[in-house]
Protein backbone atom coordinates (compact mmCIF):
# COMPACT_ATOMS: atom_id res chain seq x y z
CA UNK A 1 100.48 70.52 117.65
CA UNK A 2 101.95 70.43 121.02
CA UNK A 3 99.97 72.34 123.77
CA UNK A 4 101.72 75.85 124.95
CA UNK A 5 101.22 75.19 128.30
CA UNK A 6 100.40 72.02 129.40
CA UNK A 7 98.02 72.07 132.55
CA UNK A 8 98.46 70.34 135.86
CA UNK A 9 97.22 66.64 135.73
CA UNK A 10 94.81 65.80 138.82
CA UNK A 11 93.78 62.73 140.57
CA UNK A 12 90.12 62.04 140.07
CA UNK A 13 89.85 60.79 142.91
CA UNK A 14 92.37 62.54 144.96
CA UNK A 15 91.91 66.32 143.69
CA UNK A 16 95.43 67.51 144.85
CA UNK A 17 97.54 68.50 141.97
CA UNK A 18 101.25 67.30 140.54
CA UNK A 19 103.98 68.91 138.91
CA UNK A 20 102.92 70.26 134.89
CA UNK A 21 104.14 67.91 132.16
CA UNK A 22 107.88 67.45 131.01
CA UNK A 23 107.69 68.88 127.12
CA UNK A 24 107.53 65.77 125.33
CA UNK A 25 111.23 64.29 123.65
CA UNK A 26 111.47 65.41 119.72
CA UNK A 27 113.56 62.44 119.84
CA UNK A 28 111.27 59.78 121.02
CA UNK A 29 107.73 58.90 119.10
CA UNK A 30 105.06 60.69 120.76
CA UNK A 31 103.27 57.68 122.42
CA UNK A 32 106.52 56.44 123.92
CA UNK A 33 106.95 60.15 124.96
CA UNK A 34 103.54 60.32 126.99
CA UNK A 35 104.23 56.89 128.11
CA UNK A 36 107.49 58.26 129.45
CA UNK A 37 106.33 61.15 131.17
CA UNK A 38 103.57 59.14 132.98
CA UNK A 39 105.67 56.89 134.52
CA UNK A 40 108.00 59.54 135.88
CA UNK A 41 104.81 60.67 137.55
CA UNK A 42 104.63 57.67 139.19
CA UNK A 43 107.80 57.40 140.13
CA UNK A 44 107.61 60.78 141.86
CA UNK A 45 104.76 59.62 143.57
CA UNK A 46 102.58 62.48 142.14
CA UNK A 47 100.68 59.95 140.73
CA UNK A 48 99.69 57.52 143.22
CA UNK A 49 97.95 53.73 143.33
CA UNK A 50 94.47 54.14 142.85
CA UNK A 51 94.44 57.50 141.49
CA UNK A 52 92.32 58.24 138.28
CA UNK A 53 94.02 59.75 134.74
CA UNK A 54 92.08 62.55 133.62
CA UNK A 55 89.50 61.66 130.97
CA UNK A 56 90.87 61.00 127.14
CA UNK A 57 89.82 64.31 125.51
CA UNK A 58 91.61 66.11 128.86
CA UNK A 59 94.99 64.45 128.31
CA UNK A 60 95.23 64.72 124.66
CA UNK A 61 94.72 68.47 125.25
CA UNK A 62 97.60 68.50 127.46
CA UNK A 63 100.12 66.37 125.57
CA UNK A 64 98.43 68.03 122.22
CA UNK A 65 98.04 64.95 120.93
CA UNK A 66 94.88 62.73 119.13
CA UNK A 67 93.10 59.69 120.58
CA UNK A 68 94.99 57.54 118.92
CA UNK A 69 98.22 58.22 119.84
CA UNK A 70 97.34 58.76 123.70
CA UNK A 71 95.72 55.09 123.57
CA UNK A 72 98.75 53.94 122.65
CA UNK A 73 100.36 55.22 125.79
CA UNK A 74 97.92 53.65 127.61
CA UNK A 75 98.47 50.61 126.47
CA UNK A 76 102.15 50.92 126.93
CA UNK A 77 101.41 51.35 130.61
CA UNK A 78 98.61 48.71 130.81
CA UNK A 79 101.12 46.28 129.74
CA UNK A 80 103.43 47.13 131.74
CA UNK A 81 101.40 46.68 134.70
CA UNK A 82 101.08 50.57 135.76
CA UNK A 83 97.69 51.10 134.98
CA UNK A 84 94.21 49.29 135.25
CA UNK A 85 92.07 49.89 132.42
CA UNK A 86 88.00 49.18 132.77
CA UNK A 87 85.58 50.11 130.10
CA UNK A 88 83.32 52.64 130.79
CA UNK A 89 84.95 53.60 134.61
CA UNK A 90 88.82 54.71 132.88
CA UNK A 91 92.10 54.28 134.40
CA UNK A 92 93.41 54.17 137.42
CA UNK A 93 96.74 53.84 138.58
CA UNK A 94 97.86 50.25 140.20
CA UNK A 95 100.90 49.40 142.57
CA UNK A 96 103.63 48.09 140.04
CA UNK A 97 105.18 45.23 139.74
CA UNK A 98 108.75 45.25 140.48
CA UNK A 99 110.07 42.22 137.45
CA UNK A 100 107.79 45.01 135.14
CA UNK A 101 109.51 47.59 136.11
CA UNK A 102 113.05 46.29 135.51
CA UNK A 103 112.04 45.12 132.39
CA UNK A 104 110.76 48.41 131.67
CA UNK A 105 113.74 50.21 132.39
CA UNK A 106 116.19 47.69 130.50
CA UNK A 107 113.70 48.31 127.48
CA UNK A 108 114.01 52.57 128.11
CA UNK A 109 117.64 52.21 128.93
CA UNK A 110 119.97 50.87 126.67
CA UNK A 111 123.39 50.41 127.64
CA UNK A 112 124.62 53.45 124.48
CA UNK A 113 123.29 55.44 127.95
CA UNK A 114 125.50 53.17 130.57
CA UNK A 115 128.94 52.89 130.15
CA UNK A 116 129.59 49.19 130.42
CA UNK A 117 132.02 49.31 132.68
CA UNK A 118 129.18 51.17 135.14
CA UNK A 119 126.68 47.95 133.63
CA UNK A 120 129.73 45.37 134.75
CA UNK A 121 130.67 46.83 138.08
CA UNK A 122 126.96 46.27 139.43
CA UNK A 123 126.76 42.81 137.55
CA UNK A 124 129.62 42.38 139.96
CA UNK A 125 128.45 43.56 143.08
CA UNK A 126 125.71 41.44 142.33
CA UNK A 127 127.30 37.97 141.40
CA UNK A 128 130.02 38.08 144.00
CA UNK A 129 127.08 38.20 146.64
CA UNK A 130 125.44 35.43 144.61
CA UNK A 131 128.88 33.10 144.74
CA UNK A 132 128.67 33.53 148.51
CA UNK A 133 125.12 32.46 148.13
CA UNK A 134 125.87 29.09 146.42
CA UNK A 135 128.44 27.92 149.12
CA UNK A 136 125.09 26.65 150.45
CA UNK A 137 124.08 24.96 147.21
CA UNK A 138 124.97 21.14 146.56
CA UNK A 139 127.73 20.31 144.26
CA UNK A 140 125.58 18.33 141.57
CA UNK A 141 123.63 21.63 141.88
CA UNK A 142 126.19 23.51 141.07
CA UNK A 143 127.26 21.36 138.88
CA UNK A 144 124.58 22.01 136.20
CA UNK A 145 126.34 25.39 135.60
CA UNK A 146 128.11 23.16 132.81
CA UNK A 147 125.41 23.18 130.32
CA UNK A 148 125.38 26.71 129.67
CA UNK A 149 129.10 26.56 127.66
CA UNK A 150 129.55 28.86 124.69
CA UNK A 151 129.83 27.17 121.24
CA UNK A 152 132.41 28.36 118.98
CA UNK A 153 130.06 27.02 116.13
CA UNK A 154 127.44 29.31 117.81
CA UNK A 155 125.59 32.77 116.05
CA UNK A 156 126.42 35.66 118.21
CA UNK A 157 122.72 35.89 119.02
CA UNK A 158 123.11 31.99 120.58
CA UNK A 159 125.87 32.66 122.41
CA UNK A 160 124.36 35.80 124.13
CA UNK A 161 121.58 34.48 125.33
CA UNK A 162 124.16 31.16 126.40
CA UNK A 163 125.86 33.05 128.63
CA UNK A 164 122.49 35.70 130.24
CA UNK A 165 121.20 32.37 130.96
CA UNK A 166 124.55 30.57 132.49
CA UNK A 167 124.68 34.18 135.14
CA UNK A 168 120.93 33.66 135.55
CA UNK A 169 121.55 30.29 136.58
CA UNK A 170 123.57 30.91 139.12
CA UNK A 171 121.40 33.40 140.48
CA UNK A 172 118.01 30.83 140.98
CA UNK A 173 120.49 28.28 142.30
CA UNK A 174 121.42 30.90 144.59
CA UNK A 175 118.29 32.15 145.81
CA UNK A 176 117.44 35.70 146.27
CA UNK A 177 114.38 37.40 144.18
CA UNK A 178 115.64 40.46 143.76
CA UNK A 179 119.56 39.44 142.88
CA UNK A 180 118.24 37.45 139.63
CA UNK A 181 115.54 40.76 138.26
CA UNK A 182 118.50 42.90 138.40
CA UNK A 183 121.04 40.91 137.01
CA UNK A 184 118.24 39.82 134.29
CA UNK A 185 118.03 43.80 134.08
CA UNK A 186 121.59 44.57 133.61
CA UNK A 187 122.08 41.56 131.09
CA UNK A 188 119.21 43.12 128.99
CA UNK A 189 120.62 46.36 128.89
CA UNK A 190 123.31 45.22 127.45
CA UNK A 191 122.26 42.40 124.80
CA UNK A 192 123.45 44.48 121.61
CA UNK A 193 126.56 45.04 123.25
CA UNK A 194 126.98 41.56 123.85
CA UNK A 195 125.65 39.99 120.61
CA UNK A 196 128.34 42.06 119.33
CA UNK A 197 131.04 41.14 121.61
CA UNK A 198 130.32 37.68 120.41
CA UNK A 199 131.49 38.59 116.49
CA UNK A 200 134.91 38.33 117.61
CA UNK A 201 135.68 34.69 117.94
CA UNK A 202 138.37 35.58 121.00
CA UNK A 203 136.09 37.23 122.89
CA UNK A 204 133.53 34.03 122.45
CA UNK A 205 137.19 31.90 123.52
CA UNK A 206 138.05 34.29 126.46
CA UNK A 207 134.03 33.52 127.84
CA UNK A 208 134.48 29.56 127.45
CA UNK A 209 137.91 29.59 129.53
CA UNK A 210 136.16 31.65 131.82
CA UNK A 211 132.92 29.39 132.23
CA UNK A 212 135.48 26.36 132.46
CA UNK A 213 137.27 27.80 135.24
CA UNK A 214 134.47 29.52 137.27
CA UNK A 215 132.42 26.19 136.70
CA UNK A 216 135.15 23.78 137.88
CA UNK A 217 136.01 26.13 140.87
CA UNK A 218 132.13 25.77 141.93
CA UNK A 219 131.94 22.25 141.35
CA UNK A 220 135.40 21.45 143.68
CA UNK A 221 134.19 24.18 146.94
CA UNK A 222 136.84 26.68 145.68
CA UNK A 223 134.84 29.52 146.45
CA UNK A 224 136.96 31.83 146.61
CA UNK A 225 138.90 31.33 143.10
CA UNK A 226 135.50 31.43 141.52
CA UNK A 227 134.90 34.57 143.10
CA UNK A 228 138.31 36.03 141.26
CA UNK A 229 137.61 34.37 138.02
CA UNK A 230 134.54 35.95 137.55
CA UNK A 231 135.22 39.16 138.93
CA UNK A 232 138.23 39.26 136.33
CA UNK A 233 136.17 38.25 133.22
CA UNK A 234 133.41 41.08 134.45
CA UNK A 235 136.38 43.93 134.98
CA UNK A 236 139.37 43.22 133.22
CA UNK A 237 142.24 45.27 134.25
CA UNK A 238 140.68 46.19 137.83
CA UNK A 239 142.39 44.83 140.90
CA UNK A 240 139.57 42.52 142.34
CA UNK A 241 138.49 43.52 146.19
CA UNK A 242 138.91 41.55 148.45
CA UNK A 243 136.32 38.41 148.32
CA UNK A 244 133.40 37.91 150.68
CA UNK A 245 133.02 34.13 150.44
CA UNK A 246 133.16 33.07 153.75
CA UNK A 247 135.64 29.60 153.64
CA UNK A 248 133.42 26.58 154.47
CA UNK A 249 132.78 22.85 154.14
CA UNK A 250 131.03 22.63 150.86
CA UNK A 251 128.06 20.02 150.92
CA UNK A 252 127.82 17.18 148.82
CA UNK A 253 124.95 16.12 146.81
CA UNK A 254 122.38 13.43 149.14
């Protein structure tokens, strides 16, 4: 049963206090639920880096839950990167890891809770910086952008993870850490969405034009039309802004 009133969590090692506990979701299973709550802790900074969780018996007083199910919070966390877990000493909060984050979130935030036009207008913000990016790629570079083509004979499940890795592609040719874990983010958010999208053997047509073209604008230094293509197949309907590839010479491959 769930505690009344859940007490303040403290740092062991720093004794100042954080906010009380978020009543755990009805909707979620419990572990995910404690899981959740921690990490919003952390994200508040309440919980810091090298801060101690209060001992096992304390927090499953507060959450009102057993061992068992408060180890597999931990856990959750400890794989995630969040937390440092030594036998004996307990746990102790560690500076995340940004890729563990994003995957974190794409895994606690499916897209049913994102429109996908909100998912599609970032993925755009995102890739048009990542086409100016790769005017200062090499052609044959850009070239291998060609082996990520849809199949029409594909499963839905193939094609999906054809065209995630055809964006991602661009991105490491691009450069730019951060530009490829959110786009990786965005595109993960979204897989259902897209394995679905996929059924329909138009929509898995409309994405094969739209590699052809994109591709073939990269490969010739047209910039600029790739820019539009792409921005059109992300948010059909939506008058594209005005493009930030800056015209130059493209380079040749040595």
């Amino acid at each position: 049963m769930m505690a009344q009133q859940p007490a303040n969590i403290t740092s062991y090692q720093n004794p100042t206090s954080v906010s009380q506990f978020t009543p755990l979701s009805p909707r979620m299973r419990r572990s995910s639920s404690i899981a959740a709550e921690l990490r919003r802790l952390i994200s508040a900074g309440e919980l810091k880096p090298g801060d101690q969780l209060p001992t096992e018996a304390t927090l499953c007083r507060q959450f009102g839950v057993s061992r068992t199910t408060l180890r597999e919070a931990i856990q959750m966390l400890r794989t995630s990167g969040l937390l440092d877990v030594t036998p004996g000493r307990g746990s102790f909060i560690r500076t995340p890891d940004l890729s563990q984050l994003l995957a974190d979130l794409a895994l606690t935030t499916p897209a049913t809770r994102c429109s996908g036009a909100e998912i599609n207008h970032l993925r755009c913000i995102i890739q048009r910086d990542i086409i100016a990016r790769l005017t200062r790629v090499q052609t044959a570079q850009r070239s291998e952008l060609h082996n990520f083509t849809l199949s029409r004979q594909a499963t839905p499940d193939v094609n999906a993870e054809a065209e995630a890795n055809w964006h991602l592609h661009m991105a490491r040719l691009a450069g730019g850490t951060l530009n490829h874990l959110m786009l990786q983010t965005l595109l993960a958010m979204e897989l259902q969405n897209r394995i679905q999208r996929f059924h329909n053997p138009d929509e898995v047509m409309r994405t094969i034009q739209t590699q052809m073209r994109f591709n073939s604008a990269l490969v010739d230094g047209d910039f600029a039309l790739a820019d539009r293509v792409l921005t059109q197949y992300l948010t059909p309907g939506v008058a594209p802004a005005p493009s930030q590839v800056q015209p130059q010479q493209p380079q040749s491959a040595a």
